[in-house]
Protein backbone atom coordinates (compact mmCIF):
# COMPACT_ATOMS: atom_id res chain seq x y z
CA UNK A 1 120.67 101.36 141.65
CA UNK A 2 121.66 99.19 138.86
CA UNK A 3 118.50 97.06 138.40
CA UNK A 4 116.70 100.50 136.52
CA UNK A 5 114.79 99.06 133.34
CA UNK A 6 115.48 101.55 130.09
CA UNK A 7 113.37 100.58 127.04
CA UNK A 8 115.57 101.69 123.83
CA UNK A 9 113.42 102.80 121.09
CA UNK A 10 114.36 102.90 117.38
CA UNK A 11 112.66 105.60 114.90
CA UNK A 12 112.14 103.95 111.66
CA UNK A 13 113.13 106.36 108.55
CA UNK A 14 109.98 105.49 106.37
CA UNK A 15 109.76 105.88 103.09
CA UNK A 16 108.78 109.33 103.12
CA UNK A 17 108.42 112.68 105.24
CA UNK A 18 106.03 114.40 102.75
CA UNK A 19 102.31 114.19 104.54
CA UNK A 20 100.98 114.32 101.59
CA UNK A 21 102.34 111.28 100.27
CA UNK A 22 101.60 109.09 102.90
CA UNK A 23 97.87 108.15 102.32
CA UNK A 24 98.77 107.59 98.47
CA UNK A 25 101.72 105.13 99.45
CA UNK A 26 99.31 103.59 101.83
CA UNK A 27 96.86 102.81 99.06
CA UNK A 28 99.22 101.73 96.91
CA UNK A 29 101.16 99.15 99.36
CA UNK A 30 97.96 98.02 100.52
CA UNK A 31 96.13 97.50 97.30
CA UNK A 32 99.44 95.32 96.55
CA UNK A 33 99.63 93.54 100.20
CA UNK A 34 96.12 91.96 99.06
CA UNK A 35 96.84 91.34 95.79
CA UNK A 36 99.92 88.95 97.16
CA UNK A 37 97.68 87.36 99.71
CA UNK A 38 94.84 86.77 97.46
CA UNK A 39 97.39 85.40 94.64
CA UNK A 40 99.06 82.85 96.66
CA UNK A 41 95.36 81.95 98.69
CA UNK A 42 94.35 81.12 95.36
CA UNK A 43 97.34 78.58 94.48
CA UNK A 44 96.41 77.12 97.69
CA UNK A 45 93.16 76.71 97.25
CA UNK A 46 93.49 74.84 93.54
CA UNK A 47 96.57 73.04 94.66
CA UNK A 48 94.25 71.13 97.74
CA UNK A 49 91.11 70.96 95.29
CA UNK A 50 92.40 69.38 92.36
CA UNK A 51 93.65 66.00 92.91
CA UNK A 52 95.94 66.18 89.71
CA UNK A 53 97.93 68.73 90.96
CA UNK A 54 99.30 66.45 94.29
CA UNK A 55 102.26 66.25 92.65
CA UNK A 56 106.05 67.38 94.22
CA UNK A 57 106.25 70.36 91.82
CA UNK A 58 102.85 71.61 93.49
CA UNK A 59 103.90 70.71 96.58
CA UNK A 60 106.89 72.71 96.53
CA UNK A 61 104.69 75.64 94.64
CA UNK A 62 102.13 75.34 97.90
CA UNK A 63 105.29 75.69 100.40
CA UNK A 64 106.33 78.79 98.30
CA UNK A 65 103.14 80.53 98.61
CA UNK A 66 102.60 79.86 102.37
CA UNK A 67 106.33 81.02 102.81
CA UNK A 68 105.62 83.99 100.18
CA UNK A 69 102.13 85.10 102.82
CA UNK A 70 104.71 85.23 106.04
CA UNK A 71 107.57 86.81 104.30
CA UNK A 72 104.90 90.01 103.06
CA UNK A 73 103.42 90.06 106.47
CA UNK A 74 106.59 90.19 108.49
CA UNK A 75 107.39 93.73 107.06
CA UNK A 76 104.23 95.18 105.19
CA UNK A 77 101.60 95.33 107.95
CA UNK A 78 103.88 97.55 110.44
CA UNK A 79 104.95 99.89 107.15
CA UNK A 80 101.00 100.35 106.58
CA UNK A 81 100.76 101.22 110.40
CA UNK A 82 103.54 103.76 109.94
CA UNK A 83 102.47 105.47 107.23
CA UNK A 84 98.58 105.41 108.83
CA UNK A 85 99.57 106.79 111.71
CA UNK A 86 103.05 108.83 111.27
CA UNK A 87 104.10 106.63 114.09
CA UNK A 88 107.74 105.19 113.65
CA UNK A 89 108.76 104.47 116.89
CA UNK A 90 109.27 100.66 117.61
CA UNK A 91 111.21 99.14 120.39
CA UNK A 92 114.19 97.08 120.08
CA UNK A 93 112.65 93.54 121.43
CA UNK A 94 109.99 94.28 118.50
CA UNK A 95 112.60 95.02 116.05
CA UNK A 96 114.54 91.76 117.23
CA UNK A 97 111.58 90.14 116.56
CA UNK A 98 110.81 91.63 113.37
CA UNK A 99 114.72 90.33 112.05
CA UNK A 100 113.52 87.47 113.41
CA UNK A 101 110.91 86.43 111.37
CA UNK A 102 112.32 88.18 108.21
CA UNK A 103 115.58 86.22 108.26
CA UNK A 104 113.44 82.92 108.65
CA UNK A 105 111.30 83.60 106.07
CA UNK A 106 114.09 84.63 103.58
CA UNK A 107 116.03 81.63 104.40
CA UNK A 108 113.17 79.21 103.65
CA UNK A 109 112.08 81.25 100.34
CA UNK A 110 115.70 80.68 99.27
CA UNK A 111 116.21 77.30 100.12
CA UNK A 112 112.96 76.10 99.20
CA UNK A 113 113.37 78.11 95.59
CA UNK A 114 117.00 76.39 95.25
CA UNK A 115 115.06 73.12 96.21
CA UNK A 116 112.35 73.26 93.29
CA UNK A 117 115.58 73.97 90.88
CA UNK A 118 116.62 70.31 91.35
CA UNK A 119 113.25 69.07 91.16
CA UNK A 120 112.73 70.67 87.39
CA UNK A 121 115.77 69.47 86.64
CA UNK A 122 115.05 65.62 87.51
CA UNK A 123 111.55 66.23 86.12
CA UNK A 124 113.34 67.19 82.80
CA UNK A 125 116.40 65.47 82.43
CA UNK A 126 115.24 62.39 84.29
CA UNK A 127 111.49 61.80 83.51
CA UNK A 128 111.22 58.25 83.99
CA UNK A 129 112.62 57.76 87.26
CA UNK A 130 111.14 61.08 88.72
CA UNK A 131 108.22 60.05 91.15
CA UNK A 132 110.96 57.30 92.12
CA UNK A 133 114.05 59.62 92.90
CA UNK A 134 111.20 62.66 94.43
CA UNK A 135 109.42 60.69 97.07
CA UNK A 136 106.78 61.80 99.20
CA UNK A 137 108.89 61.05 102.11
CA UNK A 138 111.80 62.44 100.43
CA UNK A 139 109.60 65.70 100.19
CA UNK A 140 108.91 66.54 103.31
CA UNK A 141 112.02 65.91 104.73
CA UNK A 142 114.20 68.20 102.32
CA UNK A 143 111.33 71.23 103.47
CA UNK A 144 111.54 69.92 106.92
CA UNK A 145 115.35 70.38 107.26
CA UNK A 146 114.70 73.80 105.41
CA UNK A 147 112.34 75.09 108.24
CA UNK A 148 114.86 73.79 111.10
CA UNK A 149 117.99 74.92 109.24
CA UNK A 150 116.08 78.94 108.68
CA UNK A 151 114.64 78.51 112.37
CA UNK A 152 117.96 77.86 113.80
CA UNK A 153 120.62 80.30 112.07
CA UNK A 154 117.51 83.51 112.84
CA UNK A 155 117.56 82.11 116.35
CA UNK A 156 121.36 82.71 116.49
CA UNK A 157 121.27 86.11 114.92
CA UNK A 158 118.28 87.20 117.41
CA UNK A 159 120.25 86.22 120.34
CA UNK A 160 123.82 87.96 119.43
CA UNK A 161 121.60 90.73 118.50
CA UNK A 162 120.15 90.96 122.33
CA UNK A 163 123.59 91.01 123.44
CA UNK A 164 124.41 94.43 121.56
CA UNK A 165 124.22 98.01 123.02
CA UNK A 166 122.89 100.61 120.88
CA UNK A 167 124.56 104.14 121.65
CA UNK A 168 124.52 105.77 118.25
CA UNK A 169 121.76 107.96 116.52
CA UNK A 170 118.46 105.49 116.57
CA UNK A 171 117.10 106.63 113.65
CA UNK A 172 117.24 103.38 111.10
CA UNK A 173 117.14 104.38 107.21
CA UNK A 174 114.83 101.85 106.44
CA UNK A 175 111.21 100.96 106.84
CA UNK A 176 111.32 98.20 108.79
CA UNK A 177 113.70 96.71 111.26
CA UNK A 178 116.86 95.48 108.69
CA UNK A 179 119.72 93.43 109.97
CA UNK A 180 122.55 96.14 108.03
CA UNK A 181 120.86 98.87 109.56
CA UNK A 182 120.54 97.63 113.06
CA UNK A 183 124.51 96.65 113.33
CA UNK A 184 125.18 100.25 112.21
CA UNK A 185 124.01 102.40 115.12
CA UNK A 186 125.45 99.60 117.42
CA UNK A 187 128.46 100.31 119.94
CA UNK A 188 129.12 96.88 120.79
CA UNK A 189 130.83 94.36 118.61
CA UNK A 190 129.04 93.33 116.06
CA UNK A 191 131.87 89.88 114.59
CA UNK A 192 129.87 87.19 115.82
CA UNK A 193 126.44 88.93 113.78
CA UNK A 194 128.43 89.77 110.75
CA UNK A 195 130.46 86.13 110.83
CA UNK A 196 127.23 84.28 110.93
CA UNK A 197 125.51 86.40 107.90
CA UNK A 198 128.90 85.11 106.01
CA UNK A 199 128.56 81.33 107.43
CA UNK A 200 125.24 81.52 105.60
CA UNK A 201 126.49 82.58 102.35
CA UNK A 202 128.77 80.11 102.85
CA UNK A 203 126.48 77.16 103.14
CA UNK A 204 123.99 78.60 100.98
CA UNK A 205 126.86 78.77 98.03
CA UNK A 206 127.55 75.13 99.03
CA UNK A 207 124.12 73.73 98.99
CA UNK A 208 124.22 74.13 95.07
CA UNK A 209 126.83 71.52 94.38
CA UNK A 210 126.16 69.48 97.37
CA UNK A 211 122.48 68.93 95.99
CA UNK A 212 123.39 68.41 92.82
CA UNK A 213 125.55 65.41 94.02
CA UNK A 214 122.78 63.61 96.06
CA UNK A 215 120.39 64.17 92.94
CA UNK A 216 123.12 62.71 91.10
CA UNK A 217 123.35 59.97 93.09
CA UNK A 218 120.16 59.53 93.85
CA UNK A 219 119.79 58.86 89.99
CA UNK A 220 122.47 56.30 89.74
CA UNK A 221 121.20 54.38 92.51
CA UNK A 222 118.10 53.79 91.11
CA UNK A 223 118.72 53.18 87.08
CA UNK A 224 121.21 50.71 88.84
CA UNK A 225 118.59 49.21 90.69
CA UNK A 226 115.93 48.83 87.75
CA UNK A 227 118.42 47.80 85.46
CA UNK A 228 119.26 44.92 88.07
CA UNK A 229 115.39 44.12 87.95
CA UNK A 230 115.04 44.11 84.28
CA UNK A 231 118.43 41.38 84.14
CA UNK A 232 116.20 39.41 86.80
């Protein structure tokens, strides 16, 4: 019968073998996992208390930390769990899963970082027609297409990556479920994954200039348009 149902585990390397470095590393990871959570809780917190910091910059800085808490707790909690309970056995929907929510999280960090780049540099080179050129409106749409753009290319990688077979040694080299390290032990072909991770570079290479353009625009559109007012 063909219709059998074999669940594929992967055995996650870890960062260690020794036993008796593994409540240590524990401590240590944890004590840091809180510290990250706490840190970026706290930006939160001050940015929505204090009215004079509802500013773009902030808002961007608030997006960061939110996008800072998923991006720890995609990886850190299952590494904690591992080296709790010596258990490194995950299966390959949850490791699918796991690139899932790693790759979003790393594309938004990255985009929204590359965002608040051109935002210093209107607030700085362009001081006077900043709250006109960054918008409110204009705000949440550059994170919105952020969140769609990340949410779409991980959705693509997830399902190429259900259409592999895995016939090599299962044992990943990392401590969590890596994109690399998941196309190695695969016996299928693995273009489509590995065109799409260059696609990305691609467009993430082009965002630079392509930003600075609409800024640039952006700019001249409006000192035309108050200069126009100030001739009226």
């Amino acid at each position: 019968m063909e219709n059998q149902t074999i669940e594929y585990v992967l055995v996650l390397t870890g960062l260690s073998d020794l036993p008796s470095l593994q409540l240590p590393l524990f401590l240590v990871f944890l004590l840091i996992y809180l510290i990250t959570l706490t840190g970026n809780l706290l930006i939160l917190l001050l940015i929505f208390t204090d009215s004079h910091l509802h500013t773009p910059m902030y808002f961007f800085l608030g997006t960061l930390a939110c996008l800072d808490m998923g991006y720890s707790s995609t990886t850190v909690p299952r590494m904690l769990f591992d080296l709790l309970t010596d258990r490194r056995v995950i299966s390959v929907p949850a490791c699918i899963t796991q690139i899932y929510f790693f790759l979003c999280f790393c594309s938004f960090e990255t985009s929204v970082l590359a965002v608040m780049s051109y935002d210093r540099y209107i607030a700085i080179c362009r001081p006077l027609h900043y709250m006109q050129i960054m918008k409110w409106k204009v705000c949440v749409q550059l994170v919105s297409v952020i969140l769609v753009f990340g949410a779409v290319y991980s959705l693509l990688h997830a399902v190429f990556l259900t259409k592999l077979t895995f016939c090599r040694p299962d044992a990943l080299q990392s401590f969590f479920c890596d994109l690399p390290q998941l196309l190695q032990i695969s016996c299928s072909d693995t273009f489509i994954n590995v065109l799409l991770i260059f696609v990305f570079g691609i467009l993430f290479g082009s965002e630079e200039p392509g930003t600075q353009s609409i800024s640039k625009k952006n700019f001249a559109t409006t000192a035309n348009q108050n200069w126009t007012k100030k001739l009226r």
